[in-house]
Protein backbone atom coordinates (compact mmCIF):
# COMPACT_ATOMS: atom_id res chain seq x y z
CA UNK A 1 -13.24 101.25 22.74
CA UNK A 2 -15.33 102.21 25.77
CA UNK A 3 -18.76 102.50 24.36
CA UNK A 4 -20.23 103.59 28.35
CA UNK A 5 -17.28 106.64 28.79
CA UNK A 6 -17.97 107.69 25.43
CA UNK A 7 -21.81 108.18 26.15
CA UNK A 8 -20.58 109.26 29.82
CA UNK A 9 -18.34 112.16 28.19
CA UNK A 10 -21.18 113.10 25.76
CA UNK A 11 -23.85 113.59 28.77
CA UNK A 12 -21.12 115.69 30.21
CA UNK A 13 -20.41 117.72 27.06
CA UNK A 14 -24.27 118.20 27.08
CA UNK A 15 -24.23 119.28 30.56
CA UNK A 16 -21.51 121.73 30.29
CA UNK A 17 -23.00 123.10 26.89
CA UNK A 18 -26.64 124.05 28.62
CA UNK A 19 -24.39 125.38 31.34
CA UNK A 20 -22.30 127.90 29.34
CA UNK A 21 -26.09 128.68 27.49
CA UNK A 22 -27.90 129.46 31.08
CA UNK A 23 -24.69 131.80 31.96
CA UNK A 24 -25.10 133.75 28.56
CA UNK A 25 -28.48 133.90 29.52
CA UNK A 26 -27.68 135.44 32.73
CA UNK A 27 -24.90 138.34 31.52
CA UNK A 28 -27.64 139.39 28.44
CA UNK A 29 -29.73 141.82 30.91
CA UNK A 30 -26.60 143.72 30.99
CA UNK A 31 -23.87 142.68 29.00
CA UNK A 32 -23.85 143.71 24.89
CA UNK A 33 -23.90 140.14 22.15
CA UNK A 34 -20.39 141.16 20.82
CA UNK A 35 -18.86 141.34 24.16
CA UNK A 36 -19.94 138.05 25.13
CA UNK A 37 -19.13 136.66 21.80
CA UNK A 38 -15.51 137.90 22.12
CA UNK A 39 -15.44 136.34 26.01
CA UNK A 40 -16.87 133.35 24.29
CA UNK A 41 -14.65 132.85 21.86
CA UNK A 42 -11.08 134.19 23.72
CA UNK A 43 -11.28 132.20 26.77
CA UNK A 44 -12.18 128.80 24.89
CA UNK A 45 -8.55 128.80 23.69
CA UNK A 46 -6.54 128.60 26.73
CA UNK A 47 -8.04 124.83 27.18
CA UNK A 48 -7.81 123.95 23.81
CA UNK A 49 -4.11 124.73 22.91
CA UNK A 50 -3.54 123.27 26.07
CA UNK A 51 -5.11 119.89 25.40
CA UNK A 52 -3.82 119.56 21.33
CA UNK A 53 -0.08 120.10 23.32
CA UNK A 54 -0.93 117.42 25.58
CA UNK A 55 -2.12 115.59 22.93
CA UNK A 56 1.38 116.65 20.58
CA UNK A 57 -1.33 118.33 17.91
CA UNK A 58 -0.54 121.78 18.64
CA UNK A 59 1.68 122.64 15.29
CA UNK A 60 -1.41 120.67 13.52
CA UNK A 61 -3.56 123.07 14.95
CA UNK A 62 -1.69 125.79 12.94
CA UNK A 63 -0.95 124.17 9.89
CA UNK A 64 -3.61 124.49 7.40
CA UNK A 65 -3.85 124.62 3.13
CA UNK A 66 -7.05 126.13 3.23
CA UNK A 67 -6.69 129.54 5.38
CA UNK A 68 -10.09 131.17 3.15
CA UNK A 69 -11.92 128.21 3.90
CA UNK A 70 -11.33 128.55 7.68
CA UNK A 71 -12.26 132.30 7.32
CA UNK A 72 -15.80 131.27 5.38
CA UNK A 73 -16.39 128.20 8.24
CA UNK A 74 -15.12 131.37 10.84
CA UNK A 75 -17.87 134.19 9.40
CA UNK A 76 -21.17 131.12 9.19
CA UNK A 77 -20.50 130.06 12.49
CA UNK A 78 -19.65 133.73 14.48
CA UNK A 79 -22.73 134.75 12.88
CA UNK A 80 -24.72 131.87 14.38
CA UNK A 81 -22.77 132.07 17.55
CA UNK A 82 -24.48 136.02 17.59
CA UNK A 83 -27.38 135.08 16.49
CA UNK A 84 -27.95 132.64 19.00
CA UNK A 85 -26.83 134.61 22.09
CA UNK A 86 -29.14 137.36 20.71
CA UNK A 87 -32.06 134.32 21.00
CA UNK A 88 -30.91 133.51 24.71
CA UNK A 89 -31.34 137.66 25.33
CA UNK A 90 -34.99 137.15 24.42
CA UNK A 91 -36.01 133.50 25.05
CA UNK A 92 -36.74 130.98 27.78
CA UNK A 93 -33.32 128.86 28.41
CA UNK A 94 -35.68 125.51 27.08
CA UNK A 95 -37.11 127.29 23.82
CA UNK A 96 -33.83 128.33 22.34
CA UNK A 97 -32.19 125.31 23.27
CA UNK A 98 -35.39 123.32 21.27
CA UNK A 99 -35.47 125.07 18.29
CA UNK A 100 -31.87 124.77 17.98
CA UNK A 101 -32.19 121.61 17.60
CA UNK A 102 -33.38 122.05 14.06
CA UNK A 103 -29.42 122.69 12.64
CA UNK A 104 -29.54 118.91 12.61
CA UNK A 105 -32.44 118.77 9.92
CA UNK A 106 -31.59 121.41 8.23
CA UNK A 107 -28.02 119.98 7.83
CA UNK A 108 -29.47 117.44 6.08
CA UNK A 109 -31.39 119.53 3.47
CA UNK A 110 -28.45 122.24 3.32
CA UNK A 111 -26.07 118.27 2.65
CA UNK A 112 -28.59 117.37 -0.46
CA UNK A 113 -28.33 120.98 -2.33
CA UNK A 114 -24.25 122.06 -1.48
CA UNK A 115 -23.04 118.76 -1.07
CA UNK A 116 -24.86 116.90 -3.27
CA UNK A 117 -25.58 114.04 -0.83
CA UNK A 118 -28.52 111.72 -1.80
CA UNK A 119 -31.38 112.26 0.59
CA UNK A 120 -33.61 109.15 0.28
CA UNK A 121 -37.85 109.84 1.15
CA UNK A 122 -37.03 108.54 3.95
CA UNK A 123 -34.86 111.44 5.74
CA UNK A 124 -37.21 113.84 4.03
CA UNK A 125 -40.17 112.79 5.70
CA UNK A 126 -37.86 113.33 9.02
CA UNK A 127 -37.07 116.73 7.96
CA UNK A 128 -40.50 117.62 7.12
CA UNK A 129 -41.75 116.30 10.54
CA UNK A 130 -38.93 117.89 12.09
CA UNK A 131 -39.88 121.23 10.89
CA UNK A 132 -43.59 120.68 11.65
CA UNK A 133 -42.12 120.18 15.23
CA UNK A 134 -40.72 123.63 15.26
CA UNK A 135 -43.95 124.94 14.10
CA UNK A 136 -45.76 123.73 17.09
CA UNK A 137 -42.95 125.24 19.06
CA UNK A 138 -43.45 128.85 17.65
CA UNK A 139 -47.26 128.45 17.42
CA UNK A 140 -47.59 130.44 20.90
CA UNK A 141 -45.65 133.28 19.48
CA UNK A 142 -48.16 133.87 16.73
CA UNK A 143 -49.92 135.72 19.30
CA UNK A 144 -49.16 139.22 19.20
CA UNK A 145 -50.09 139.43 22.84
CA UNK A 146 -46.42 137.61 23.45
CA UNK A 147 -44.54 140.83 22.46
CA UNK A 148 -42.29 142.09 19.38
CA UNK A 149 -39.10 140.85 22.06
CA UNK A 150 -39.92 137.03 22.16
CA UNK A 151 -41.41 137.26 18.28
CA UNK A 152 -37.27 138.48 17.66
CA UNK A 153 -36.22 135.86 19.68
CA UNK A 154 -37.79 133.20 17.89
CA UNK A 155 -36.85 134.17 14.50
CA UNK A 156 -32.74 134.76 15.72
CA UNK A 157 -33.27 131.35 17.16
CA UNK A 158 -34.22 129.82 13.65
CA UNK A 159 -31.03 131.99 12.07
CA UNK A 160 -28.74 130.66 14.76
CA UNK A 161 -29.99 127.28 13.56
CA UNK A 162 -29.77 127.98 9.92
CA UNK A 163 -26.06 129.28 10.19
CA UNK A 164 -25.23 126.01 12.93
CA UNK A 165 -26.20 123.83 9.74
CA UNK A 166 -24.35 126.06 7.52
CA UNK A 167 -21.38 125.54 9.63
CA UNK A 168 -21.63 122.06 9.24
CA UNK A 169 -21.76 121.95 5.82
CA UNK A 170 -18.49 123.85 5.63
CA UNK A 171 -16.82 121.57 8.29
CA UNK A 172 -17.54 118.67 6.39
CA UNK A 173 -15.56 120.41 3.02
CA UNK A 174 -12.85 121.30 5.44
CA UNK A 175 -12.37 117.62 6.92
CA UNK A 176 -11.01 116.53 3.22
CA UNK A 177 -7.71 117.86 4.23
CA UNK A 178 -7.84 120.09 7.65
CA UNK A 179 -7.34 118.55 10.91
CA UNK A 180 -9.74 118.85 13.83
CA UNK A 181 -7.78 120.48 15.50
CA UNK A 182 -6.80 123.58 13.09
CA UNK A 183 -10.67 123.50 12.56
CA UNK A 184 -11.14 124.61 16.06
CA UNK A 185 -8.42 126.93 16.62
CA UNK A 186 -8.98 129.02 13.15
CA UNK A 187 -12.86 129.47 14.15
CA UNK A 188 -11.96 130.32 17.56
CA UNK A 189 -9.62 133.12 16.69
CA UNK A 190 -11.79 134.25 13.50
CA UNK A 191 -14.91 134.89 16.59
CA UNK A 192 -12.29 136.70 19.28
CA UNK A 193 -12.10 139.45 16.17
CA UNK A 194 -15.75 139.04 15.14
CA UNK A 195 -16.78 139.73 18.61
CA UNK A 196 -14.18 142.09 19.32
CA UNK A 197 -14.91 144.32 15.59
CA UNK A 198 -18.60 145.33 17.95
CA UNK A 199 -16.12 147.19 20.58
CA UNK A 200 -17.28 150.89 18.93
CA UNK A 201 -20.70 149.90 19.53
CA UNK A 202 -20.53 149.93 23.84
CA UNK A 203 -18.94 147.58 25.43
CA UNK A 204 -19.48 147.63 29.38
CA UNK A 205 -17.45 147.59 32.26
CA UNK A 206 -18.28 144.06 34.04
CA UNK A 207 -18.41 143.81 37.66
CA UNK A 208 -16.73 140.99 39.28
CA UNK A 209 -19.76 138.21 38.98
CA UNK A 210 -20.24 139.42 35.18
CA UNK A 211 -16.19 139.13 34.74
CA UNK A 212 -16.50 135.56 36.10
CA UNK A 213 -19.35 134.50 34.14
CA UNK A 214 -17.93 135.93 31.14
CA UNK A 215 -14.82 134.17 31.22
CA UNK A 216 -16.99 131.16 32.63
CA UNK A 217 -18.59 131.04 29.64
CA UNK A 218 -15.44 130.85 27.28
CA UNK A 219 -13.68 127.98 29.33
CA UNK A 220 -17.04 125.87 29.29
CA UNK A 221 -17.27 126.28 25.54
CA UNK A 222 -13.92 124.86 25.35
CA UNK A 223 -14.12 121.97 27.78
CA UNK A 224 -17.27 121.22 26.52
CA UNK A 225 -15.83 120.72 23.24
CA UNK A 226 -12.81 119.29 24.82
CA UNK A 227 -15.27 116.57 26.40
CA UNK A 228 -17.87 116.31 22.98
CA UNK A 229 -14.60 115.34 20.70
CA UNK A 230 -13.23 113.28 23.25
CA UNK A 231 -16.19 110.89 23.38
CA UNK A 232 -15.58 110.43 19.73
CA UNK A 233 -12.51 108.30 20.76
CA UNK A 234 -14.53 106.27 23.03
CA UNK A 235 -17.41 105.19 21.02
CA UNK A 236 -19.07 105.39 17.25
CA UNK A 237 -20.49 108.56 16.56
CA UNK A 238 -23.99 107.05 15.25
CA UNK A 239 -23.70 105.40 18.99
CA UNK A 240 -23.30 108.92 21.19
CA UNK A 241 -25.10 111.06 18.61
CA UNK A 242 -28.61 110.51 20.18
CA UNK A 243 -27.19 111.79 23.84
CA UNK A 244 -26.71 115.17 21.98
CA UNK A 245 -30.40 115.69 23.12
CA UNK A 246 -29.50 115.62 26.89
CA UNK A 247 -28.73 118.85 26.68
CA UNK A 248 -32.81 119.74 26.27
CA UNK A 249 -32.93 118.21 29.37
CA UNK A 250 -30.35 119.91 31.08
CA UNK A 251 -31.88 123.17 29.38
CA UNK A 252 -35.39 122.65 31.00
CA UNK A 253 -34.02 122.39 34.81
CA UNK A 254 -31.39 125.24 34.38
CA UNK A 255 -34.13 127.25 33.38
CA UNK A 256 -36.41 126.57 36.16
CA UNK A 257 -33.67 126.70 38.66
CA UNK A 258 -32.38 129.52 37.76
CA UNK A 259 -34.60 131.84 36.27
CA UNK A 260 -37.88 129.83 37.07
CA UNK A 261 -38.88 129.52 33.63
CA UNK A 262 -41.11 126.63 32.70
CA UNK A 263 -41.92 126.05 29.08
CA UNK A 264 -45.21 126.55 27.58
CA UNK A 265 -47.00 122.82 26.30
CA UNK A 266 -46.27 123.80 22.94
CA UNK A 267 -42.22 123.94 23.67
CA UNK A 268 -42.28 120.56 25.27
CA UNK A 269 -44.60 119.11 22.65
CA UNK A 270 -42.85 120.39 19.41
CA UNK A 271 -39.41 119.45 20.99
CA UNK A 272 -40.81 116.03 21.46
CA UNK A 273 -41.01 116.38 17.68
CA UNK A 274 -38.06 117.56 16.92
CA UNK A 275 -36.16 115.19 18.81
CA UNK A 276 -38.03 112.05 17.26
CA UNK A 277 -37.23 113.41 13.71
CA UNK A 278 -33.71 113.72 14.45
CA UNK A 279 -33.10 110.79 16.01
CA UNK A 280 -34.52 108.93 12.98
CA UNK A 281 -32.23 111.07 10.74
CA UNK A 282 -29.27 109.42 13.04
CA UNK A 283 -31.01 105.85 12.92
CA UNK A 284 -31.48 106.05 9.24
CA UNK A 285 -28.07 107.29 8.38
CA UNK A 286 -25.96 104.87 9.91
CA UNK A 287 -28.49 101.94 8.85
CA UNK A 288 -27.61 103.44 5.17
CA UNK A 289 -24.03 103.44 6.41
CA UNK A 290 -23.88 107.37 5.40
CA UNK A 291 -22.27 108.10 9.33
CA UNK A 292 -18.93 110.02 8.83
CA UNK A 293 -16.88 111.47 11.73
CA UNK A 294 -18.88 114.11 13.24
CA UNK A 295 -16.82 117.40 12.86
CA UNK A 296 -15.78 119.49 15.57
CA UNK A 297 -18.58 122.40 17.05
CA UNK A 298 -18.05 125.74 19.06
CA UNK A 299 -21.01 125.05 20.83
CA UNK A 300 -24.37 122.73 21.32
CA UNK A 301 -26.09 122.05 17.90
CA UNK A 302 -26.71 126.15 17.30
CA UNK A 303 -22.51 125.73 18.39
CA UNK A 304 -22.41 128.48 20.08
């Protein structure tokens, strides 16, 4: 065990994750949710299969007991993955990336009602100050002066976080008896069709910096879960969870840099919120001893 790689690899996995988010961002102007979806989703495989063969998983990936499970996991999480890229379309870089990272609380209240996990006063007071945080956050856009577009964006935002924690909860069913790896590979395939099924609706012919930031987009999704599940090996997950949060970071200077965006107050004081809540959620669960192995994401906490 290499507790300093594993946190190195997560940092990474955060980096790659707000990089793949700031290209989606980019292609939205012009290129329609479904079509980026389907890029999304099809050129994350290629790295994957070829990692679980280096790795002697690959007939694991196939193997599974629980194919309409997969295809319920498949349909939460392609929905969030559109509902999310939707958000980007209409959102500063830094604000979508922040709210997302609500799925966490929400996972925990989603855990107490479908799982039937025993949420202690503790972690309910998180969630409840968590949720306050993303108040603050969408205070701003209770001005009608902001538009109907970023009013949109914020409430796709909250859906792609809602359906990230859904996912979650339907991972953790799956883990009983499917492997990571088949996890991965069944979602994957399930989005290729979801994204592919909006094809009718206008798809458009990319030029050659849209082609490469499409496929871009797909092979950073799958090396940056490539690099997320390998830290797992390297160090406890209640260790490298916190360093999930990077990835605001790495949201808030993409932005600027690219697109010159800098958050209002209320983003950067309702993710400061957010963040504390859900890094006492991570404290409080594995001093309870409730950590389990994290499972496997198609994107950053709204896994995308």
């Amino acid at each position: 065990m290499n507790v300093f790689k594993g946190i190195l690899l997560k940092i990474a996995s955060a980096l790659v994750f707000a990089t793949m988010q700031a290209l989606v961002r980019w292609v939205s102007d012009t290129v329609p949710v479904g079509q980026v979806v389907f890029f999304r989703a099809l050129f994350a495989i290629p790295p994957l299969l070829l990692i679980y063969a280096y790795r002697r998983q690959l007939s694991t990936a196939f193997r599974t007991n629980r194919f309409g499970g997969h295809v319920t996991r498949g349909l939460i999480g392609v929905a969030g993955m559109f509902f999310n890229f939707a958000a980007l379309a209409r959102l500063p870089l830094a604000e979508s990336t922040a709210i997302g990272f609500a799925a966490p609380l929400m996972t925990v209240a989603l855990a107490a009602v479908l799982l039937g996990e025993r949420v202690r006063v503790y972690r309910w007071s998180a969630v409840g100050v968590g949720f306050l945080g993303v108040l603050v956050m969408l205070s701003p856009h209770l001005n009608v002066a902001h538009g109907p577009e970023a009013a949109l964006g914020v409430f796709l935002a909250i859906l792609a976080a809602f359906t990230s924690a859904g996912s979650v909860i339907q991972t953790r069913r799956l883990m009983d008896t499917e492997t990571n790896a088949a996890i991965v590979l069944y979602f994957s395939i399930i989005s290729v069709i979801g994204g592919l099924a909006t094809l009718p609706w206008g798809w458009v012919m990319p030029g050659g910096l849209q082609l490469t930031a499409l496929i871009g987009i797909g092979v950073l999704g799958g090396v940056g879960h490539l690099l997320m599940t390998e830290s797992f090996r390297w160090a406890p997950a209640s260790v490298i969870a916190p360093f999930d949060y990077t990835m605001l970071l790495w949201a808030f200077l993409l932005g600027y840099l690219l697109f010159g965006e800098v958050p209002m107050s209320a983003v950067f004081v309702g993710a400061v919120i957010v963040v504390a809540a859900g890094l006492f959620v991570i404290w409080r669960e594995r001093k309870l001893g409730l950590e389990r192995p994290r499972p496997p994401a198609a994107g950053p906490p709204v896994a995308s």
